[in-house]
C-alpha atoms as a PDB file:
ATOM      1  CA  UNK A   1     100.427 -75.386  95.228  1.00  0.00           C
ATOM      2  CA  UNK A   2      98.323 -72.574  94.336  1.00  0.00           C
ATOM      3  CA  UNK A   3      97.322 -70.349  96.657  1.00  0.00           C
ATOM      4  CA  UNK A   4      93.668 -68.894  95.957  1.00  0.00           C
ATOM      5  CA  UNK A   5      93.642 -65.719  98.701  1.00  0.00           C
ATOM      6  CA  UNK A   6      92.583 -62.489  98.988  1.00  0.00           C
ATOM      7  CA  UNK A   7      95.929 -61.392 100.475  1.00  0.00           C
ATOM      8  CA  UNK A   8      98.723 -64.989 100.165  1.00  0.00           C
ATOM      9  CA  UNK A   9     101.224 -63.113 102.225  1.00  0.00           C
ATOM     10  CA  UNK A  10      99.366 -63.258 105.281  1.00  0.00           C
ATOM     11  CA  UNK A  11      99.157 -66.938 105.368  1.00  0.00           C
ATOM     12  CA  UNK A  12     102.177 -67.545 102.929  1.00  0.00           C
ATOM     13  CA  UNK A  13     104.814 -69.194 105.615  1.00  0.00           C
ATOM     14  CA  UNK A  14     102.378 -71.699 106.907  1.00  0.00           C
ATOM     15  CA  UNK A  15     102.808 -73.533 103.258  1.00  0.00           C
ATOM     16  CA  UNK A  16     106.671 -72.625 102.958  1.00  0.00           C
ATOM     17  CA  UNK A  17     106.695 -74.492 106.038  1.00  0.00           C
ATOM     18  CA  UNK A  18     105.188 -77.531 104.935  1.00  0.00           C
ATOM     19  CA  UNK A  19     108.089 -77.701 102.259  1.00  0.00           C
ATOM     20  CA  UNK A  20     105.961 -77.004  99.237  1.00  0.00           C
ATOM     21  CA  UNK A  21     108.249 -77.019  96.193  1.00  0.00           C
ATOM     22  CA  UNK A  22     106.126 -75.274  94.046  1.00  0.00           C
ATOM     23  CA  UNK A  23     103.886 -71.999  95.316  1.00  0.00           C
ATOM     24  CA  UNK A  24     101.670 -70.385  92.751  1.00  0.00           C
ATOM     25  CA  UNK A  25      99.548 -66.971  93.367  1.00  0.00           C
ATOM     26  CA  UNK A  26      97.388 -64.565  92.161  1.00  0.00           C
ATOM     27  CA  UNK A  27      98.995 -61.230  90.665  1.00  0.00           C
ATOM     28  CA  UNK A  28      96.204 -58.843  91.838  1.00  0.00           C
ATOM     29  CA  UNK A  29      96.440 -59.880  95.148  1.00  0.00           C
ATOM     30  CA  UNK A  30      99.746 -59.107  96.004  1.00  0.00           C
ATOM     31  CA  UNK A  31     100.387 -55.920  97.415  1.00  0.00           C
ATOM     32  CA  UNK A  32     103.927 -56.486  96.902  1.00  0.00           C
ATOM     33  CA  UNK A  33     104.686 -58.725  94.199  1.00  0.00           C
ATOM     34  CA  UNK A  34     108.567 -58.573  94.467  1.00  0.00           C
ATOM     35  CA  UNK A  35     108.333 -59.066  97.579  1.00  0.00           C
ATOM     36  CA  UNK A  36     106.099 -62.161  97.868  1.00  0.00           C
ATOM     37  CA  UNK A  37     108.222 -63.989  95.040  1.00  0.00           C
ATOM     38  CA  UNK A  38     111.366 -63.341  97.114  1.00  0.00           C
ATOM     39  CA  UNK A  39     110.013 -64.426 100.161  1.00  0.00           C
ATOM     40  CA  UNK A  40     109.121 -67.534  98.138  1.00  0.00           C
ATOM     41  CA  UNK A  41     112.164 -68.292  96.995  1.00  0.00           C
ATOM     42  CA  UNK A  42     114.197 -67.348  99.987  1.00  0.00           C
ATOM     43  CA  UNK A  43     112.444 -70.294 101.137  1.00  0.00           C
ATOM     44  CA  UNK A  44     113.954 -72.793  98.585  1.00  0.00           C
ATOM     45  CA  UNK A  45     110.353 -72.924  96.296  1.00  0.00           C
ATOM     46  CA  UNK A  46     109.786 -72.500  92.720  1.00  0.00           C
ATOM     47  CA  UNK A  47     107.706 -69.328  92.167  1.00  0.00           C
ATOM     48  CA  UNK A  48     104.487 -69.040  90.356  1.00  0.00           C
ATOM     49  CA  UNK A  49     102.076 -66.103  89.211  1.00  0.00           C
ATOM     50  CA  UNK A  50      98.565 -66.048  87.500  1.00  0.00           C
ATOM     51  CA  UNK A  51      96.768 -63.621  85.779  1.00  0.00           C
ATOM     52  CA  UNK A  52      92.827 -63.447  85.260  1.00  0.00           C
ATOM     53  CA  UNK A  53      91.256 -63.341  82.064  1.00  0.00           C
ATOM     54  CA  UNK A  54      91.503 -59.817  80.209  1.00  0.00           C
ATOM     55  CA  UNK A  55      94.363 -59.213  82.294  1.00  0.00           C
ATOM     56  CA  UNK A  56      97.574 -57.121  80.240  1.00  0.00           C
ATOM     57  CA  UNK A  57     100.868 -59.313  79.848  1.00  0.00           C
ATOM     58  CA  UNK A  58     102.570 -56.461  80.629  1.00  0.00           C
ATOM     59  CA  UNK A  59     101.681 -56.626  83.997  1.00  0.00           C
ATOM     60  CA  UNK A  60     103.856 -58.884  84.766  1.00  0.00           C
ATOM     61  CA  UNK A  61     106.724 -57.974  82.786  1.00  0.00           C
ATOM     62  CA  UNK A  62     108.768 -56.673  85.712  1.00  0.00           C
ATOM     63  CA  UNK A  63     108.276 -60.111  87.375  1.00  0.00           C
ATOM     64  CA  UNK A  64     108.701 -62.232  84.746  1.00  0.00           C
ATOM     65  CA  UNK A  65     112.829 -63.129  85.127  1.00  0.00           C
ATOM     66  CA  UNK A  66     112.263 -63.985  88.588  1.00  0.00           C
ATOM     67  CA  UNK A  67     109.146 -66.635  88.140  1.00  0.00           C
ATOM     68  CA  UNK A  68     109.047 -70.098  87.436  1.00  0.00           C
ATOM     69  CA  UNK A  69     105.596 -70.351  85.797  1.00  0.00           C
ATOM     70  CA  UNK A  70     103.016 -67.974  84.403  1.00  0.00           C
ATOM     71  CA  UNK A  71      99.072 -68.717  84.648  1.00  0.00           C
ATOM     72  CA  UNK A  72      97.053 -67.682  82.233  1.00  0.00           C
ATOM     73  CA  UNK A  73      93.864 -67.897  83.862  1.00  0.00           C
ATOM     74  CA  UNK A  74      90.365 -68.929  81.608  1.00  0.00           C
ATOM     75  CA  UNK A  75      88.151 -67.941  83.890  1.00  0.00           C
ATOM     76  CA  UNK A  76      87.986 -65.452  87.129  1.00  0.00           C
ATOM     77  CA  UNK A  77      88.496 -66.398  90.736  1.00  0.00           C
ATOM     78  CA  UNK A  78      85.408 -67.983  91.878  1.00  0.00           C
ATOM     79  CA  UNK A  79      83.841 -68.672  88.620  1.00  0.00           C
ATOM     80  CA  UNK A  80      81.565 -71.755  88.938  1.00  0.00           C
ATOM     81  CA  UNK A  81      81.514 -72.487  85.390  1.00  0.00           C
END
């Protein structure tokens, strides 16, 4: 499940609680990406992150050992194309 929010933590525990085995979310939105991904998997879930086009890998390089799956995004949040 990917979770396309301006902020996933506020409304992250209503889809840990649905048992979703899989949660996905955005890199820039998370104030607290360490956090987030162990609140994930304190929960049992696989953990996922995505970056946005133009985004550095290196960004999530601190992050990387603890994820499940990386999203590299083609276009921008939104992006009706």
């Amino acid at each position: 499940m990917h979770l396309e929010l301006d902020n996933p933590d506020l409304m992250l525990e209503n889809f840990l609680l649905i048992n979703a085995d899989l949660i996905t979310v955005c890199l820039d939105t998370l104030p607290d990406p360490v956090m987030t991904i162990a609140r994930i998997r304190k929960r049992g879930a696989l953990v996922g992150i995505s970056i946005n086009p133009g985004d550095q890998l290196l960004q999530v390089r601190d992050v990387l050992p603890s994820i499940d799956m990386l999203i590299l995004r083609g276009v921008h949040s939104g992006f009706g194309g």
